[in-house]
Structures are given as C-alpha cells and as structure tokens.
Protein backbone atom coordinates (compact mmCIF):
# COMPACT_ATOMS: atom_id res chain seq x y z
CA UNK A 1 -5.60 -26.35 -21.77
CA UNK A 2 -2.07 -27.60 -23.23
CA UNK A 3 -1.95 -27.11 -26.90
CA UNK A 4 1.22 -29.69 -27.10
CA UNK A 5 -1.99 -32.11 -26.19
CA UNK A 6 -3.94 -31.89 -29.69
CA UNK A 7 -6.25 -34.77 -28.95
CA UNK A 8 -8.01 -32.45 -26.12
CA UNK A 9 -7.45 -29.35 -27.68
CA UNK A 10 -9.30 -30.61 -30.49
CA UNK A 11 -12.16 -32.12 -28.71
CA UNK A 12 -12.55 -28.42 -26.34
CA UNK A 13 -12.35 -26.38 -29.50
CA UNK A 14 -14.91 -28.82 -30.95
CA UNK A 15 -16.91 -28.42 -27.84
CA UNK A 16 -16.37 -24.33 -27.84
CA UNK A 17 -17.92 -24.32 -31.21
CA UNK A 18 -21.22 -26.51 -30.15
CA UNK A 19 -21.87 -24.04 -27.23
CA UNK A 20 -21.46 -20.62 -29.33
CA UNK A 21 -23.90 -21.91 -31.84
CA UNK A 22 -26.18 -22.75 -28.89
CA UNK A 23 -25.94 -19.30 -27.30
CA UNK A 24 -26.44 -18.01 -30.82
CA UNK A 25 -22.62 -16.17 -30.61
CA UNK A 26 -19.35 -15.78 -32.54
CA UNK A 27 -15.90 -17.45 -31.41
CA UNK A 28 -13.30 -15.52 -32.68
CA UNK A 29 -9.72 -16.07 -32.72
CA UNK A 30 -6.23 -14.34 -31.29
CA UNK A 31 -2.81 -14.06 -30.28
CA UNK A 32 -2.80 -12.35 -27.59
CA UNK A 33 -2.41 -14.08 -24.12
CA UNK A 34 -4.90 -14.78 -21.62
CA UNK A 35 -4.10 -11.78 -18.96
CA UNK A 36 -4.98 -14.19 -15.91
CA UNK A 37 -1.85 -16.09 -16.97
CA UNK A 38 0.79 -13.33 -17.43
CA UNK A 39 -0.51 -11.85 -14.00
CA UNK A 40 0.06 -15.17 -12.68
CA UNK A 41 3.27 -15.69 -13.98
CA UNK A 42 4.56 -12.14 -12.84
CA UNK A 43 3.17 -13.11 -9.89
CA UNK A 44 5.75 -15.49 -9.15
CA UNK A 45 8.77 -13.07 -9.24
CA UNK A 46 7.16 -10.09 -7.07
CA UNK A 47 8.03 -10.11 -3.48
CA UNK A 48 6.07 -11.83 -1.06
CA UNK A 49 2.82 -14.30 -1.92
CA UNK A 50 0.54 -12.88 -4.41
CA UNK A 51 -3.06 -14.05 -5.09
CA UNK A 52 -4.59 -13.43 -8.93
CA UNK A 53 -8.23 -12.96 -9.99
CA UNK A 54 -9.40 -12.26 -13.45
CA UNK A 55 -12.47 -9.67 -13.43
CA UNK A 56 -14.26 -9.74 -16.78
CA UNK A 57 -16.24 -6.46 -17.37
CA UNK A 58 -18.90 -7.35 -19.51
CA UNK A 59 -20.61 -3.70 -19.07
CA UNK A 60 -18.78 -0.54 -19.18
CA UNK A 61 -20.24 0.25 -15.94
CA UNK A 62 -18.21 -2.44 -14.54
CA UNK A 63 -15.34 -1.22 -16.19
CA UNK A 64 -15.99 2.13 -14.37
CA UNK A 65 -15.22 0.43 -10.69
CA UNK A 66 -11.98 -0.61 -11.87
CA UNK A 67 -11.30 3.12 -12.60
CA UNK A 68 -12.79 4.50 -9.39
CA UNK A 69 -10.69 1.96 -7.36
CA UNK A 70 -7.52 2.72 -8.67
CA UNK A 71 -4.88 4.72 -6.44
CA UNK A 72 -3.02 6.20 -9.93
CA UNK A 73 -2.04 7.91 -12.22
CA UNK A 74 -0.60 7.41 -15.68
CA UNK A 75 -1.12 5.15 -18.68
CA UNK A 76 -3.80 2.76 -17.19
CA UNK A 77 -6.16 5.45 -15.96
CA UNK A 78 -6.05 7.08 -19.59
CA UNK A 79 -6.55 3.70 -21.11
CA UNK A 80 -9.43 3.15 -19.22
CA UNK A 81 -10.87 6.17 -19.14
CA UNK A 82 -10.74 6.22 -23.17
CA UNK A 83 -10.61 2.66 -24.27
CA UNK A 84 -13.00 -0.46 -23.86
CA UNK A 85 -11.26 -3.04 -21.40
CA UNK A 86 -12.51 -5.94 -21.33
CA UNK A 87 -10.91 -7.91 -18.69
CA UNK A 88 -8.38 -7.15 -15.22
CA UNK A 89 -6.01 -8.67 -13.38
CA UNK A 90 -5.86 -8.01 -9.95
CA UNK A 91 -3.25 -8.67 -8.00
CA UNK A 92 -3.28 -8.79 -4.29
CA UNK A 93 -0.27 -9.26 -1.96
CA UNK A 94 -0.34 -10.84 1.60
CA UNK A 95 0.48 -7.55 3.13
CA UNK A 96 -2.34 -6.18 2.11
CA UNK A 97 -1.27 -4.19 -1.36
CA UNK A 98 -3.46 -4.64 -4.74
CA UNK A 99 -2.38 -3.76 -8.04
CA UNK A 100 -3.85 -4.16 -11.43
CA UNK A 101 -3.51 -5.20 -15.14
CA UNK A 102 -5.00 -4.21 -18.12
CA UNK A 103 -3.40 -5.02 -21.67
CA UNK A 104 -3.64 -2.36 -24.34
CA UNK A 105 -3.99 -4.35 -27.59
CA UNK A 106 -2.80 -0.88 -29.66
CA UNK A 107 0.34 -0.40 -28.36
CA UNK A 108 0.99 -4.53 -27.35
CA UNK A 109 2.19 -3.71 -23.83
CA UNK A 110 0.34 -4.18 -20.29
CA UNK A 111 -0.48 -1.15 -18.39
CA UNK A 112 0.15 -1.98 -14.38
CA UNK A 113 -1.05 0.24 -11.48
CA UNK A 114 -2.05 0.33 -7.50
CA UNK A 115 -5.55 0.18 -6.02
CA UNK A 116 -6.04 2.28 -3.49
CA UNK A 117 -5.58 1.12 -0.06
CA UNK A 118 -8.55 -0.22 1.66
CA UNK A 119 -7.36 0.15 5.06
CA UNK A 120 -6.40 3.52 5.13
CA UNK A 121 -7.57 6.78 4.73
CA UNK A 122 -6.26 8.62 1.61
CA UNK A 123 -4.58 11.85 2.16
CA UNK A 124 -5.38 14.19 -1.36
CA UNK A 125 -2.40 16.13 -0.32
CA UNK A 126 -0.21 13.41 -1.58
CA UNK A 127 0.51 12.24 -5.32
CA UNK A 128 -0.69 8.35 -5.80
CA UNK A 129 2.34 6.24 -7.64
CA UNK A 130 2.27 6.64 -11.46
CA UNK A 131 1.12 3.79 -13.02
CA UNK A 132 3.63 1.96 -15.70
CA UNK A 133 3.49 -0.12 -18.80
CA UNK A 134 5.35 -3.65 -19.47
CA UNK A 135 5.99 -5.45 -22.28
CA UNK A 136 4.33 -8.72 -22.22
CA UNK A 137 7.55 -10.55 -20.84
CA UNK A 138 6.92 -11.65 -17.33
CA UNK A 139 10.60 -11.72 -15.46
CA UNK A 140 11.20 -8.02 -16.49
CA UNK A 141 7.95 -6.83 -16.02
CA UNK A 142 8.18 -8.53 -12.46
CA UNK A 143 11.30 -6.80 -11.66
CA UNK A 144 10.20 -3.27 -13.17
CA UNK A 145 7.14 -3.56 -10.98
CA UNK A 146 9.04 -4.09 -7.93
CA UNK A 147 11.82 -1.69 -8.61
CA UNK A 148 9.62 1.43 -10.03
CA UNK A 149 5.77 0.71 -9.03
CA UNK A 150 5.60 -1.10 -6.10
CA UNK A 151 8.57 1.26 -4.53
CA UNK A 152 6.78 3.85 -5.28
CA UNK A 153 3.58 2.57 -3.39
CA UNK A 154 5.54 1.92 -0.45
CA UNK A 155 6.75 5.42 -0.36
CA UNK A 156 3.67 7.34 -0.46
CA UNK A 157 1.98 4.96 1.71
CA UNK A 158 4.49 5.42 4.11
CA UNK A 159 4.37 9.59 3.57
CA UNK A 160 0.57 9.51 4.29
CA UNK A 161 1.42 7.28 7.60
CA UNK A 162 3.34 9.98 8.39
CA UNK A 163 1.08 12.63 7.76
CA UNK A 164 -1.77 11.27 9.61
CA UNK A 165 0.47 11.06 12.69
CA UNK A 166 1.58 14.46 12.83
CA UNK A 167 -2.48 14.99 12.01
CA UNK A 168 -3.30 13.47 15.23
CA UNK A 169 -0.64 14.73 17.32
CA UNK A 170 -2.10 17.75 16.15
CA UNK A 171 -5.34 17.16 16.70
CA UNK A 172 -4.60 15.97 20.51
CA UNK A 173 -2.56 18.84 21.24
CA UNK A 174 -5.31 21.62 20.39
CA UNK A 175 -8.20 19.09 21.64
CA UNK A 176 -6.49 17.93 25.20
CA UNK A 177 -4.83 21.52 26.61
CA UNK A 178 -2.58 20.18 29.56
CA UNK A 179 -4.44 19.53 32.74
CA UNK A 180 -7.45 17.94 31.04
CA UNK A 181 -6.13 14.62 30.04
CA UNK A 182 -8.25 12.07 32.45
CA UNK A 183 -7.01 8.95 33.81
CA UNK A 184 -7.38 6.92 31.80
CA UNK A 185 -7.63 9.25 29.05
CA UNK A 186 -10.24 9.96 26.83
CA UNK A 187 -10.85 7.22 24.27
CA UNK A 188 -10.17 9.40 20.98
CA UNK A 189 -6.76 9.78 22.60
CA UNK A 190 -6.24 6.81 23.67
CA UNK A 191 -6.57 5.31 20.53
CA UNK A 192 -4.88 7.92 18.84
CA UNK A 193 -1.97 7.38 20.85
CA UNK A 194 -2.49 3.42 20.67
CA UNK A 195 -1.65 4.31 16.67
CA UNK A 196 1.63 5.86 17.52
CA UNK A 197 2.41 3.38 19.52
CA UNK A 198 2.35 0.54 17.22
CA UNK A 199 4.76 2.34 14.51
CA UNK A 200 6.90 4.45 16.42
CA UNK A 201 8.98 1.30 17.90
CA UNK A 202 9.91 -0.02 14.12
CA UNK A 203 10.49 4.04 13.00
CA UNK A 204 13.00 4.27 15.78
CA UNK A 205 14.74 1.29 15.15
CA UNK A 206 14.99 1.82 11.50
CA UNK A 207 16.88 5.46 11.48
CA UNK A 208 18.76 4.63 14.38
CA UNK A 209 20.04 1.01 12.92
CA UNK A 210 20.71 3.18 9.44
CA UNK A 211 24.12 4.71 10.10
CA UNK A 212 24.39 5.93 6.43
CA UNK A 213 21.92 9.31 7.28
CA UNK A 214 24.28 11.56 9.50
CA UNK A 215 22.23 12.82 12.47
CA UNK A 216 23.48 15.57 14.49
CA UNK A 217 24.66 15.42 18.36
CA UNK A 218 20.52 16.62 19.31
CA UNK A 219 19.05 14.44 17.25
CA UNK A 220 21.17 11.25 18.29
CA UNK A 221 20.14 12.44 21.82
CA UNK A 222 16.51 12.53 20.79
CA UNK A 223 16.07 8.83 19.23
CA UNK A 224 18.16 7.67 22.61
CA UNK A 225 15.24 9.59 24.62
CA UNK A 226 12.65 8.31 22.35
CA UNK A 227 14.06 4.79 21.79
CA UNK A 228 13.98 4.52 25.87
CA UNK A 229 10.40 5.40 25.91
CA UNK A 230 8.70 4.01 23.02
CA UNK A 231 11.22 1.60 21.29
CA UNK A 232 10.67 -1.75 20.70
CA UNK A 233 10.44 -4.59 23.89
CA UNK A 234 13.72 -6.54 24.81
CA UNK A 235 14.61 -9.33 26.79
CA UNK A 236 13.77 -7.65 30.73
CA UNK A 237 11.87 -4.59 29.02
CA UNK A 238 8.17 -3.95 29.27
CA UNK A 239 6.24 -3.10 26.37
CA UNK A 240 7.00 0.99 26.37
CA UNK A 241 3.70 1.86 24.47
CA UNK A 242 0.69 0.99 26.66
CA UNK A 243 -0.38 -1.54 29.42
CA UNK A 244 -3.48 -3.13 28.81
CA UNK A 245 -6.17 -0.68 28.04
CA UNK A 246 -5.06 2.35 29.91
CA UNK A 247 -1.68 3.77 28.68
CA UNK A 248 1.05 5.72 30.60
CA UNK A 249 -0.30 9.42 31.27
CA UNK A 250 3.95 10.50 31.12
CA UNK A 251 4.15 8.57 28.08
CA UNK A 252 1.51 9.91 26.65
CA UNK A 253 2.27 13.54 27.82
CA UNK A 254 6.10 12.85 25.98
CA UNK A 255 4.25 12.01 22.70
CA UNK A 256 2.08 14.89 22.89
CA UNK A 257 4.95 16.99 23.82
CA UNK A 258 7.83 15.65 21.48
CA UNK A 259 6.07 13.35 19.02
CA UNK A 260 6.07 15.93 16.11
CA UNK A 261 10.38 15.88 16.54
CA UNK A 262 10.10 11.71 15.27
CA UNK A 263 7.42 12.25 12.62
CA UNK A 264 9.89 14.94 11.11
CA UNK A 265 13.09 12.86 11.44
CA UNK A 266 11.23 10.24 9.41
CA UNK A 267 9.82 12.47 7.09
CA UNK A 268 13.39 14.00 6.46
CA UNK A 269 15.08 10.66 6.25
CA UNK A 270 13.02 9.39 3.83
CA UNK A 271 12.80 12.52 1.88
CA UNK A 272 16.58 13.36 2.22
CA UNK A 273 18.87 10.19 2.90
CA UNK A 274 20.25 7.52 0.81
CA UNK A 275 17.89 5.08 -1.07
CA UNK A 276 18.37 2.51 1.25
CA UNK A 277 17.20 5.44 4.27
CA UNK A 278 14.28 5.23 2.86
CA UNK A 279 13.87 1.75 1.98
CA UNK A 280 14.30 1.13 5.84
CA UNK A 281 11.83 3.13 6.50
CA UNK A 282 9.55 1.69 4.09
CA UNK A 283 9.87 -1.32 5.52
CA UNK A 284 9.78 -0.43 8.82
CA UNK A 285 6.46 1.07 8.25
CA UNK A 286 4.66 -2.40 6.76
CA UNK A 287 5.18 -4.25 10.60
CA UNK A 288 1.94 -2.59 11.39
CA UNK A 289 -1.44 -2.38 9.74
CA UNK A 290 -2.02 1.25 7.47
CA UNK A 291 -2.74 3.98 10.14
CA UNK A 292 -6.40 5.54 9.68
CA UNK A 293 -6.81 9.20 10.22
CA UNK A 294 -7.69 10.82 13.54
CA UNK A 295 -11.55 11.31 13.96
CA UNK A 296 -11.82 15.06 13.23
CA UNK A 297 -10.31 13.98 9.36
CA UNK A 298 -12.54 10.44 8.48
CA UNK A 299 -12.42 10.13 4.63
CA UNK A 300 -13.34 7.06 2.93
CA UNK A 301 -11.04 5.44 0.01
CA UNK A 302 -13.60 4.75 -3.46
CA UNK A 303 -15.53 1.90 -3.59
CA UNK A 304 -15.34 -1.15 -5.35
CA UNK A 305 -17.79 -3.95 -6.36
C-alpha cells in the first residue's frame, strides 16, 4: 500500500481496524519494515534471479524448522535459538541456493544465513558458512552478502563436492578390485562414475584456463592426460565421459586409477591459489547439479515444512 496515497491508506487502515475488532485482536503500530520487502529489494542486487517468500511462524514450533533447516552458524542461529521470531525471509536463487532473513529488533540489524542444500548430502566434516548481520540498507547488505556469505557457500559447497568424489573413488577402488569390473559395469559404479563425469570436464578446464596457480612440469602433464580423456566436448570430439548407458571400461579404469590426482589438484587450488583460483573453481563447480554421496555414505540434509 503507498502511503504518498492517503485516500487508500486511510480507507485500509479504517478497514484494518473493523477486522481486529471482529477477530476480537489488537493492531499495534511500528517502524520497522516489512522483512518481505527488504528481502525483495536485496534481492535485486544479488547475482542471478532470486525468488522471495515471507514465512510467518505463528507457533514456536514453526519457528523450530527454520532452525533445523539452516546450513549455519553465527548470529541467526543464536537469535533463533534464544529469541521469538516472528517472521522469515527466504530467499531462493535459480541455481538452486536458499538463504534466509530474520530481523533482530534489539540490535536493529538483519541477521542473513544459508539453508542447507537440499540436493546434496551434507558432509559433518566440513564447517557450514557463518551466518552475518546487515544493517537494514539494501545495496550494501546485497553486496556484503555476495562478497562474504554467499562466497562462502560456494566454497564449502564446492569442498564437500570434492570430498564426496574422492569418497567414491574410494569406495570403488576397495569395492571393484581389478578384474571384477563387468561389462557394462555394475550400476553403483556406473553411476558413481557418471558423477565424475559430469564435473570433472568444468574442474579441468577451470585450473588449466587459470594461469595465475603455478603447476609444476607433472602436474601440467597430468591435466593434458586428463583433459584428453575426460575434458569437455569440442567441435570433432566425442563426449569423453560415457556413451549412452554403458561407459568406457579404460575410462573408467583411468578414473579409478588416477582420479584421486584431480580431486587433490582442486582441492589444493582452491585451498592454496589466488582468490580468483578459487573463484574459478567455484564456478566451475555450479555447471552441474550438487553431487550426492556414494551409496555406502547416504545421509539426509534436515527437514523442512
């Protein structure tokens, strides 16, 4: 409702008052801004399209989901572990990400954080991204968001991708001893390898298109080797990965053999090179859904209502 339009404010307020007196309740005044619109408005200065809902917890059970669904720590998972919230807005990204926002009337700031991935299995080994606070000023809390919490997101989602394919290459090397992968191979592997196979192209071409992370004369060799065999499709190149439903027994043997040396490059890279190293990465990681973890290691991320 625009308030420049006092002719219709007055008759909604007038209206307002009518239907708390019918449901016997009390309307009660304040400053502080409807949440749904700040998230919007941040919205519009995050990368990528965002979508907004406003969940209203009327019951503190309610308020509880929010908590169990949240991938963080920090500021908004002590506010709402101690402190009555009455409303969230949840933000959700068209890649797939979800963050939310609670406003902490004490302090006057809005307290952002991640939801955990629903996609992907969570690995407890790694730290979820700290949740922040933001004034109530929607351009900088956009770009603090993006710079600090949603960078931060990226990176440990990208850290657990990691880990659950050296999990799997793991788990196929002490399942499958050589001489007892079938043709085709067994489905576990198969799909295991199918994972691998839809990440490892954009890994590859990320470190070896990032000149600023100084690789030695072996490792240079290896991304050549590996960019051959699993890199991504050109113009007069198959698809290295897999044809159809029954993928290359040597390719498959290579990954089993020498998959652990990319996950590590990555995993150093990331860890070790410049920002942007890692950004690449990061980014290079997103072209494909969130891996899942192999099938000796299902976990399930919390629920939500």
């Amino acid at each position: 409702m625009p308030l420049i339009d006092a002719d219709r404010a007055r008759r909604s307020l007038a209206a307002l008052g009518e239907t708390s007196r019918a449901c016997q309740s009390t309307v009660t005044t304040t400053d502080q801004r409807y949440i749904g619109d700040f998230a919007r408005e941040v919205s519009e200065h995050l990368p990528g399209q965002w979508n907004v809902r406003v969940e209203n917890y009327a019951l503190p059970v309610w308020q509880g989901d929010l908590t169990a669904g949240l991938w963080a720590t920090g500021p908004i998972l002590r506010h709402l572990q101690h402190s009555r919230v009455p409303s969230a807005a949840i933000l959700q990204s068209d890649g797939g990400a979800e963050l939310a926002i609670v406003y902490n009337p004490f302090s006057r700031v809005y307290h952002v954080g991640m939801l955990a991935p629903k996609d992907m299995y969570l690995d407890e080994t790694v730290t979820p991204p700290p949740s922040i606070s933001v004034h109530p000023a929607a351009v900088p809390a956009a770009r603090k968001i993006t710079s600090s919490l949603l960078a931060d997101y990226h990176r440990v989602v990208f850290e657990m991708q990691l880990n659950h394919l050296g999990d799997e290459l793991a788990w196929a090397q002490e399942e499958f001893e050589p001489g007892t992968v079938q043709d085709p191979p067994q489905q576990d592997l198969g799909k295991a390898f199918d994972r691998f196979t839809a990440i490892a192209p954009h890994i590859i071409a990320s470190l070896r298109a990032n000149d600023a992370h100084a690789f030695d004369t072996y490792e240079k060799a290896f991304l050549e080797r590996m960019d051959a065999a699993f890199g991504l499709p050109g113009p007069g190149r198959e698809d290295a990965g897999t044809a159809g439903e029954n993928p290359s027994l040597d390719l498959l043997a290579l990954w089993m053999a020498e998959g652990e040396g990319l996950v590590g490059l990555a995993r150093a890279a990331a860890r070790t090179g410049p920002a942007q190293t890692a950004l690449g990465l990061v980014r290079a990681a997103e072209a494909p859904r969130a891996l899942p973890s192999p099938p000796t290691q299902a976990g399930t991320a919390p629920s939500r209502r």
